[in-house]
Protein backbone atom coordinates (compact mmCIF):
# COMPACT_ATOMS: atom_id res chain seq x y z
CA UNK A 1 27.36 135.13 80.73
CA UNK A 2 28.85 138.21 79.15
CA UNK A 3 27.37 137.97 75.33
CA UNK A 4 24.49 135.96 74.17
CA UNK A 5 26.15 133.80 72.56
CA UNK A 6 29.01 130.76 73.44
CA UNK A 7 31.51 128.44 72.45
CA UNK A 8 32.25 125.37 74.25
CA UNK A 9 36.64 124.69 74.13
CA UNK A 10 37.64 121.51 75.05
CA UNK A 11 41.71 121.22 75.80
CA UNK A 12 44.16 119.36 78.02
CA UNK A 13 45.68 122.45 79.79
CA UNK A 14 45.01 125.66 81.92
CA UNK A 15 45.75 127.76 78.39
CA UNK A 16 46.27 130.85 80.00
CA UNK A 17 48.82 130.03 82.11
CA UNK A 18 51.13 127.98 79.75
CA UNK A 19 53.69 128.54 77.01
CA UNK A 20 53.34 126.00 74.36
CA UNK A 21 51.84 125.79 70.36
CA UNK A 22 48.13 124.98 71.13
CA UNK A 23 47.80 127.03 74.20
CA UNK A 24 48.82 130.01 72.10
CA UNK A 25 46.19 129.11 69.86
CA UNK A 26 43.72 129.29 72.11
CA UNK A 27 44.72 132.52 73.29
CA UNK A 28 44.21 133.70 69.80
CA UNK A 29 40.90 132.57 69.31
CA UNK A 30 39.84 133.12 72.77
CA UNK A 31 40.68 136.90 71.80
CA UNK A 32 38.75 136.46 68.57
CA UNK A 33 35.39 135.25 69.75
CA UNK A 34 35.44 137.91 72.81
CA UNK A 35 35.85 140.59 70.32
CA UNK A 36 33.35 139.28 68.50
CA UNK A 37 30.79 139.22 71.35
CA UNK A 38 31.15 135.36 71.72
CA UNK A 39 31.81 133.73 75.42
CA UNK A 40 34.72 131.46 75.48
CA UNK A 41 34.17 128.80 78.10
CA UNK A 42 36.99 126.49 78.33
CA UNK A 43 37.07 123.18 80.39
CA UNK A 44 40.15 121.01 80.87
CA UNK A 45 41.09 117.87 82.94
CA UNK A 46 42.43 118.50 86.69
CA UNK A 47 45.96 116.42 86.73
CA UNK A 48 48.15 115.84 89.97
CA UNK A 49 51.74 115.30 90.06
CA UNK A 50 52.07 111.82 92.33
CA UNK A 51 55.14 109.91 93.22
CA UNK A 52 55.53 106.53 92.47
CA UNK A 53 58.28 103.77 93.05
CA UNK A 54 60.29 107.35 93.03
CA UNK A 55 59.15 108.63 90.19
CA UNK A 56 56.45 111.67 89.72
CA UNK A 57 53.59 110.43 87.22
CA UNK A 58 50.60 113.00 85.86
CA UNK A 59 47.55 111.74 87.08
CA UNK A 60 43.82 113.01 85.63
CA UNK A 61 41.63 113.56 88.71
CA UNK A 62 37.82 113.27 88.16
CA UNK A 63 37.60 116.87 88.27
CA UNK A 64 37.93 119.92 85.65
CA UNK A 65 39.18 123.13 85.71
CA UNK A 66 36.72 125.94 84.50
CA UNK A 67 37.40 128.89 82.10
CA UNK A 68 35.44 131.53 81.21
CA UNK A 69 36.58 134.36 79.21
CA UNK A 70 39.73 134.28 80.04
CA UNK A 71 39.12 134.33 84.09
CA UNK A 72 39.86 131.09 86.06
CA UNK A 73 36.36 129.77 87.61
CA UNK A 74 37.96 127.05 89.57
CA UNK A 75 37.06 123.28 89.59
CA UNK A 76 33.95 121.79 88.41
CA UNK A 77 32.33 117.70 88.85
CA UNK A 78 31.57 115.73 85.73
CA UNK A 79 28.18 116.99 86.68
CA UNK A 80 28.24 120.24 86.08
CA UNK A 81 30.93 119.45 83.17
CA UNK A 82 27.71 117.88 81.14
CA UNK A 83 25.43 120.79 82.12
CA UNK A 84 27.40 123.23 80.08
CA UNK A 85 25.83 121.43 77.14
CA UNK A 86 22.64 123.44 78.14
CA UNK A 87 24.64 126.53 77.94
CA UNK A 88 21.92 129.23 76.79
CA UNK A 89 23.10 130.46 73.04
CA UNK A 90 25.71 127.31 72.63
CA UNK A 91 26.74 127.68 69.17
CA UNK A 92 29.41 125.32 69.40
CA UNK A 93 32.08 123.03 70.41
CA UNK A 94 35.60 123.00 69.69
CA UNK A 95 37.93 120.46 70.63
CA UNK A 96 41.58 121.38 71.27
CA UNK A 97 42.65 118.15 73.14
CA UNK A 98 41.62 115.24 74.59
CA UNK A 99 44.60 113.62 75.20
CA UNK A 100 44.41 114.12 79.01
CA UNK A 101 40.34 113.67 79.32
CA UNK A 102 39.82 109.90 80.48
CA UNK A 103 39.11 107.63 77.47
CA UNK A 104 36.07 106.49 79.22
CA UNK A 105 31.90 106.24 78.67
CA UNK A 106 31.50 109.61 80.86
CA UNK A 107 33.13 111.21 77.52
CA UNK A 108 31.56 109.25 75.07
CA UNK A 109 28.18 110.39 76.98
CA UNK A 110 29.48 113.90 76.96
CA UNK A 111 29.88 113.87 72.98
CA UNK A 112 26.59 111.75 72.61
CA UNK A 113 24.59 114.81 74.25
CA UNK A 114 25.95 117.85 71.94
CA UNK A 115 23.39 119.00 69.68
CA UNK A 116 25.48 122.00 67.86
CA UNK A 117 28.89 121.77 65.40
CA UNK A 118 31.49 119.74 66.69
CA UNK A 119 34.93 121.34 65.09
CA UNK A 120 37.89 119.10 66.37
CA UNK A 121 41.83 120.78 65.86
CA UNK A 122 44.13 117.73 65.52
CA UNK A 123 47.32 119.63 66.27
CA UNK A 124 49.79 116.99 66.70
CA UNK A 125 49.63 113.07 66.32
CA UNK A 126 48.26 111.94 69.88
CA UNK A 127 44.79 110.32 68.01
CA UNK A 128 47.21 108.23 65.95
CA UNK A 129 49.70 106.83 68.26
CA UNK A 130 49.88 107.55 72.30
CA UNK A 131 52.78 109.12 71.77
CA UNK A 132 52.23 112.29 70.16
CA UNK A 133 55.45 112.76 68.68
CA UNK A 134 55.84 109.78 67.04
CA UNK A 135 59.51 109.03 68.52
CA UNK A 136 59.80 105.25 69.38
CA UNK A 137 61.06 105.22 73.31
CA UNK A 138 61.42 108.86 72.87
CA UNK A 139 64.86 108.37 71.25
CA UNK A 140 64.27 108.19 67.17
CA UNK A 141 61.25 108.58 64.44
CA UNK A 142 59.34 106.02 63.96
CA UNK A 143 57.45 106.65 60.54
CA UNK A 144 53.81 107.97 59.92
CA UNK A 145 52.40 104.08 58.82
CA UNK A 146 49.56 103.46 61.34
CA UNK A 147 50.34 101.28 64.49
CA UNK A 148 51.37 97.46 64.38
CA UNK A 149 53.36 94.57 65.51
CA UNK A 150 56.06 94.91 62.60
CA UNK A 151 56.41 98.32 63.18
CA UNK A 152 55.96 99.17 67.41
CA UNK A 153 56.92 95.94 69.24
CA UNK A 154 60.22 96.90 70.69
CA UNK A 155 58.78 100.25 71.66
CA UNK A 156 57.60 100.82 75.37
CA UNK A 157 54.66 102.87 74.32
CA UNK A 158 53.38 99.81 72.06
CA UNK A 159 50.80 98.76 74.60
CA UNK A 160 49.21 101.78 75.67
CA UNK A 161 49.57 102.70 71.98
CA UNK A 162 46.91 99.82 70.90
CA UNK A 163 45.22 100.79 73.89
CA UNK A 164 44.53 104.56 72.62
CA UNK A 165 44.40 103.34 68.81
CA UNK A 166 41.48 101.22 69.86
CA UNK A 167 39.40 103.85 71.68
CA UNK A 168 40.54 106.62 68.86
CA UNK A 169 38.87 104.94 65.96
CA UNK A 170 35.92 104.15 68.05
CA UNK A 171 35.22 107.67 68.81
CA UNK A 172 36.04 108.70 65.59
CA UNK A 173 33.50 105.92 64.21
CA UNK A 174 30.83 106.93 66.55
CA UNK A 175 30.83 110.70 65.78
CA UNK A 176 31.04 110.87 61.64
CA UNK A 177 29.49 114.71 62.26
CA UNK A 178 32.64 116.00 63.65
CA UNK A 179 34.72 118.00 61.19
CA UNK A 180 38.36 117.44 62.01
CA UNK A 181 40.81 120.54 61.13
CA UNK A 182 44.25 120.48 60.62
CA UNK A 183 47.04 123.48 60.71
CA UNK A 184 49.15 121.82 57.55
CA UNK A 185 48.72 118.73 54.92
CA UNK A 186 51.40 116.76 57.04
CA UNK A 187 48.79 116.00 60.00
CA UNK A 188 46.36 115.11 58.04
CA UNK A 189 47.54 112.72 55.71
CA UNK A 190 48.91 110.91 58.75
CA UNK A 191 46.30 111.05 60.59
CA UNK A 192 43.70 109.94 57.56
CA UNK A 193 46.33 106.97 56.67
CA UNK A 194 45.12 105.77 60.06
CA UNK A 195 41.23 106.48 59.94
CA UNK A 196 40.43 106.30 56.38
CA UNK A 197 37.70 108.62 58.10
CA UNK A 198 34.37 109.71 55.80
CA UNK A 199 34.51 113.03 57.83
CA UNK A 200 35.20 116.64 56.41
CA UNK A 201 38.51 116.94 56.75
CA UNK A 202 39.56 120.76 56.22
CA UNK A 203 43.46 122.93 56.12
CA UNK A 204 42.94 125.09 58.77
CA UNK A 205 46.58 127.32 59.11
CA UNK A 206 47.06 129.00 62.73
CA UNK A 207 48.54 131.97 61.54
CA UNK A 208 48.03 134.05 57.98
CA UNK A 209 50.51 137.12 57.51
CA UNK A 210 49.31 140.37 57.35
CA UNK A 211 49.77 142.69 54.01
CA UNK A 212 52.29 144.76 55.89
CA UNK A 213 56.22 143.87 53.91
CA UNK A 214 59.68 144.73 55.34
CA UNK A 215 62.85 144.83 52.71
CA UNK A 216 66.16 142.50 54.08
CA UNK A 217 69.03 144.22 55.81
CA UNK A 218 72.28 142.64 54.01
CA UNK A 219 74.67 142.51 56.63
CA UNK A 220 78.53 143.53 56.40
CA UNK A 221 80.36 140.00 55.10
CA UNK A 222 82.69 140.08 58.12
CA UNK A 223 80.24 140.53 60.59
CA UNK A 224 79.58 137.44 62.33
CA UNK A 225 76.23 136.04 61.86
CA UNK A 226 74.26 135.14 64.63
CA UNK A 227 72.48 131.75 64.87
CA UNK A 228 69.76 131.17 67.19
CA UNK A 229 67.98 127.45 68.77
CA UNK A 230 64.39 128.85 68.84
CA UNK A 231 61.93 127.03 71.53
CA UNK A 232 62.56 124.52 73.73
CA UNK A 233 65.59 122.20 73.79
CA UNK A 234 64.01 118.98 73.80
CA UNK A 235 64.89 115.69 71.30
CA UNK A 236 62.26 116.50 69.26
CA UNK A 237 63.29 119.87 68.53
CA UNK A 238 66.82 118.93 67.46
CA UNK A 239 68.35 119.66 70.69
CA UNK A 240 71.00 116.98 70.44
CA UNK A 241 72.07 118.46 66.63
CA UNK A 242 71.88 121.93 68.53
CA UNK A 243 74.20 121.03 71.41
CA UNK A 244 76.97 119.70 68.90
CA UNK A 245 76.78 122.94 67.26
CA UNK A 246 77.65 124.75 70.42
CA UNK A 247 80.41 122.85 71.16
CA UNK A 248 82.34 123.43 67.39
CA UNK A 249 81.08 126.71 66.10
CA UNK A 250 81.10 128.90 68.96
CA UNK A 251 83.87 130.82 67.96
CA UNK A 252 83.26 131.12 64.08
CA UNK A 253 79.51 132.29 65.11
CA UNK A 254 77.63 134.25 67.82
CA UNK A 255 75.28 131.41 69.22
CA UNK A 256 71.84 132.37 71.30
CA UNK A 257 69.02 130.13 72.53
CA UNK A 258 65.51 132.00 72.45
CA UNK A 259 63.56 129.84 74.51
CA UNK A 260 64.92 127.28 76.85
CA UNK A 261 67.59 125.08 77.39
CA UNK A 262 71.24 124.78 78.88
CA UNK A 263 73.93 123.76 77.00
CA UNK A 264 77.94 123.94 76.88
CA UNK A 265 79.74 126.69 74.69
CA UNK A 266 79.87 129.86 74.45
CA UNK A 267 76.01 130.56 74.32
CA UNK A 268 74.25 133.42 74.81
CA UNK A 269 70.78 132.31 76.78
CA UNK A 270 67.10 134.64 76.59
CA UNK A 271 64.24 132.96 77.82
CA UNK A 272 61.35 133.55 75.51
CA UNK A 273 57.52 133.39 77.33
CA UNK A 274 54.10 134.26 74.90
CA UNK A 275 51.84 133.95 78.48
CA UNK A 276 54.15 136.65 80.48
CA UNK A 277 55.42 138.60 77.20
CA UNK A 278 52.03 138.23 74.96
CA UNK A 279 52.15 136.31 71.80
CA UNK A 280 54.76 138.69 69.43
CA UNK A 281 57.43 137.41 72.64
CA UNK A 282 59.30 135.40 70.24
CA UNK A 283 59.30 137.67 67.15
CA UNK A 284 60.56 140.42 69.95
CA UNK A 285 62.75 138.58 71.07
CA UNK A 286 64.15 137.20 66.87
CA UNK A 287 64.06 140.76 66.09
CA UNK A 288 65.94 142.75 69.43
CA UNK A 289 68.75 140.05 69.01
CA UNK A 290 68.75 140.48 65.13
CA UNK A 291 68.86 136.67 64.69
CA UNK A 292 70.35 136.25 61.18
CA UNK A 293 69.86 132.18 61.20
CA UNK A 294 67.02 130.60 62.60
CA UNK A 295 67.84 126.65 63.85
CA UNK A 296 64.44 124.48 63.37
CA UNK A 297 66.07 120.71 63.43
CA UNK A 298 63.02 118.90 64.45
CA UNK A 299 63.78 115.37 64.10
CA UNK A 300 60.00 114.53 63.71
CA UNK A 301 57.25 116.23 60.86
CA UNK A 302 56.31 119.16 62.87
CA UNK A 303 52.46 119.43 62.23
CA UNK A 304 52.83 123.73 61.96
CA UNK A 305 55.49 125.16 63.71
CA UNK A 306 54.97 128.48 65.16
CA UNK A 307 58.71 128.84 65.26
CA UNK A 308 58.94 128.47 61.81
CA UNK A 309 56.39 131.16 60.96
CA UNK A 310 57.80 133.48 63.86
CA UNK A 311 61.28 132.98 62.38
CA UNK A 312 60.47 133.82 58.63
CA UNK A 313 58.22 137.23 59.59
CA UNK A 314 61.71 138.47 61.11
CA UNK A 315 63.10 137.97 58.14
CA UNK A 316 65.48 134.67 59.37
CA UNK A 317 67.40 132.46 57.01
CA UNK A 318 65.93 129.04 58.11
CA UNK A 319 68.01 126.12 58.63
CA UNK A 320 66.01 122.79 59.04
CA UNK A 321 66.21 118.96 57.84
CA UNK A 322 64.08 117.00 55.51
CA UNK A 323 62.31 115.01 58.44
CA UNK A 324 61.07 118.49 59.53
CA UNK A 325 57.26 118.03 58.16
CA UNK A 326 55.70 121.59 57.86
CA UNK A 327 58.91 122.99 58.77
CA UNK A 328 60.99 122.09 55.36
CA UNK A 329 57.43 122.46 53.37
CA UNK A 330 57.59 126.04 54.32
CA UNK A 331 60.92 126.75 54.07
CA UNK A 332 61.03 124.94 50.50
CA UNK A 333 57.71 127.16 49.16
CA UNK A 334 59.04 130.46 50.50
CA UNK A 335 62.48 130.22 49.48
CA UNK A 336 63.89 131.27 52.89
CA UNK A 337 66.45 128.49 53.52
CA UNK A 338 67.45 125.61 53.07
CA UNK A 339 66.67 122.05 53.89
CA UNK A 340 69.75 120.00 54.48
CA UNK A 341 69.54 115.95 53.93
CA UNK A 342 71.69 115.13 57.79
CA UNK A 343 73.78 116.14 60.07
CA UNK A 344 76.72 115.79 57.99
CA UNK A 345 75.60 117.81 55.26
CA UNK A 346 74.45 121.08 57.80
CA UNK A 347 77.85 120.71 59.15
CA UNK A 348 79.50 120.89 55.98
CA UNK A 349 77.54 123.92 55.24
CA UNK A 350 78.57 125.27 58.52
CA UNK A 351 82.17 124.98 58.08
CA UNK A 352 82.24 127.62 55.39
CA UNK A 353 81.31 130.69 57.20
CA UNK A 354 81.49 132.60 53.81
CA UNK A 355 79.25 130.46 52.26
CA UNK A 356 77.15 130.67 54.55
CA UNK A 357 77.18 134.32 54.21
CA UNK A 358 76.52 134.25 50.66
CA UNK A 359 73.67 132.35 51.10
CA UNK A 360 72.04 134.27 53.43
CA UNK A 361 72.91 137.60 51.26
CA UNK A 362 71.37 135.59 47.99
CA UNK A 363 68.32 134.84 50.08
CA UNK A 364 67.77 138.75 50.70
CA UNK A 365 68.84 139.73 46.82
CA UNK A 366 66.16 136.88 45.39
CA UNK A 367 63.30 137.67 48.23
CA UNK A 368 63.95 141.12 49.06
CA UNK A 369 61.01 141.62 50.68
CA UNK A 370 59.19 139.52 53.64
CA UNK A 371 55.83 139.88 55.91
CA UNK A 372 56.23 141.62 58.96
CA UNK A 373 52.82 140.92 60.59
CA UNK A 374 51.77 137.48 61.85
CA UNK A 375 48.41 137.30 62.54
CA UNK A 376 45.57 134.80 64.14
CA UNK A 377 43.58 132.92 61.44
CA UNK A 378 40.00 133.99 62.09
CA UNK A 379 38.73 131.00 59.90
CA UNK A 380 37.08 129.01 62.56
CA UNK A 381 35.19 132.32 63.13
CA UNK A 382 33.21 132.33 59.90
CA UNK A 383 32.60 128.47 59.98
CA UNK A 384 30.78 129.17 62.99
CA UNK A 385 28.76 131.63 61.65
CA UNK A 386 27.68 129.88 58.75
């Protein structure tokens, strides 16, 4: 090893090569523990894409994939999985994910043998219901009230659901030493509705801003302002909401999607990648495309929302929905938007291009000022260190 001391990283993904919230996490404290002379071994399950009855299911092999500062070691057996435990100057472990580790008594034996801090990042809801985004058959929200009959039985993820809400609380029974962090309030008071766990619980943010301030640029009033879908166009993400805007206000605004998706309209497309472009990709991107109007529609209580916090350090009017979790929070306590009831209501708002205008113009007259500088929380750091 590199330093003389390590950290142990348990997630479900090859972090480095991935664009997505908790893989750009990593990155950020993989970054921060190097420069601080800390190893950063990472270990994540080995899936396969298989075909079955025509369709391609994920499936966890029994091997992992090994990373160690940064640089892809390859595959390693359970074996040698347990015998990083004995990892000369382990200082401790941090879990990222587990969701794709097998639920089984190899990684209950795993947990049984650490001897250091266990610090475990619940970034989204997978420990409270198997699906993570709490959309019953992927199609609506279903409420933050823990699992039941009443609530899940016409959902298709109702079975495996009791199957993961069974081994959840027994793991989180078994290990009451494990302090469980969370990026906003919203995670954890659904996830400690479940649990009712005695564990430290602690409001760990994955970004703080840096002291650096910018002032707002008012725009001419008969410029048209430009209105951006930033991330990935799935359900979740208000991608449906998104895709109806296209279609009716193409012409009255100039329309861009910084990320990913396809939609009709006239749209103007830039893919958006933090592991090719580093992790200021998206602000880049907000900034060279001076994106007036951010578009954050989750349909589902976002747990952080790096888009969020990307959008508002370029200095973005936000546009989101109450369901939005961390998303309207933020955009409620910094006074950079506004948080519309439905559908209806945003379109309303939409129809009105002036009014629009004038909001966006009030927002810069009562702010006038906004961070520039979005920086990696270094928190976990001095918890480690005692």
């Amino acid at each position: 090893m590199e330093f003389e001391k390590s950290v142990l990283i348990l997630t479900h993904s090859d972090y480095v090569n991935t664009d997505a919230g908790v893989e750009k996490v990593i990155q950020g404290q993989q970054k921060l523990f190097l420069e601080n002379h800390i190893n950063f071994i990472a270990v994540y399950p080995i899936r396969k894409d298989m075909e079955l009855f025509g369709m391609v299911h994920s499936t966890t092999m029994k091997n992992y994939g090994l990373i160690v500062n940064g640089k892809n070691q390859g595959e390693i057996g359970y074996d040698q999985f347990l015998e990083l435990l004995s990892t000369k100057g382990l200082i401790s472990v941090i879990v990222h994910e587990l969701v794709t580790f097998k639920k089984n008594d190899k990684l209950l034996e795993f947990f049984d043998r650490i001897q250091c801090p266990i610090y475990y990042f619940v970034h989204d809801y997978a420990m409270v219901c198997y699906n993570h985004i709490l959309m019953r058959n992927n199609k609506e929200f279903c409420g933050t009230e823990p699992l039941s009959f009443k609530k899940c039985k016409n959902c298709r993820f109702y079975l495996e659901g009791k199957v993961n809400e069974k081994w959840q609380r027994k793991f989180v029974e078994r290990y009451p030493q494990i302090e469980y962090l969370f990026p906003s309030t919203v995670v954890r008071d659904v996830w400690q509705n479940t649990f009712h766990a005695p564990n430290k619980l602690r409001i760990v943010p994955n970004t703080k801003f840096g002291k650096e301030t910018k002032a707002y640029n008012t725009k001419n009033m008969n410029e048209k302002l430009r209105i951006a879908f930033i991330g990935y166009g799935r359900i979740e993400k208000g991608w449906e909401t998104w895709k109806k805007i296209c279609r009716k206000y193409d012409i009255i605004y100039d329309l861009y999607i910084l990320g990913d998706g396809i939609c009709d309209g006239k749209v103007t497309r830039i893919p958006v990648s933090v592991a090719k472009d580093g992790p200021n990709a998206m602000i880049d991107a907000i900034g060279a495309n001076q994106i007036d109007i951010a578009f954050l529609w989750s349909t589902v209580p976002e747990t952080y929302s790096y888009t969020f916090y990307e959008s508002y350090v370029s200095g973005c009017y936000v546009v989101t929905n109450q369901l939005s979790g961390n998303i309207c929070n933020m955009t409620a306590e910094y006074a950079c938007g506004n948080v519309f009831e439905d559908e209806r209501e945003l379109f309303a708002f939409l129809d009105e291009p002036e009014k629009v205008q004038a909001s966006v113009t009030e927002m810069y007259r009562k702010k006038q000022t906004y961070p520039v500088c979005l920086k990696n929380n270094d928190e976990i750091l001095s918890m480690i260190k005692g």
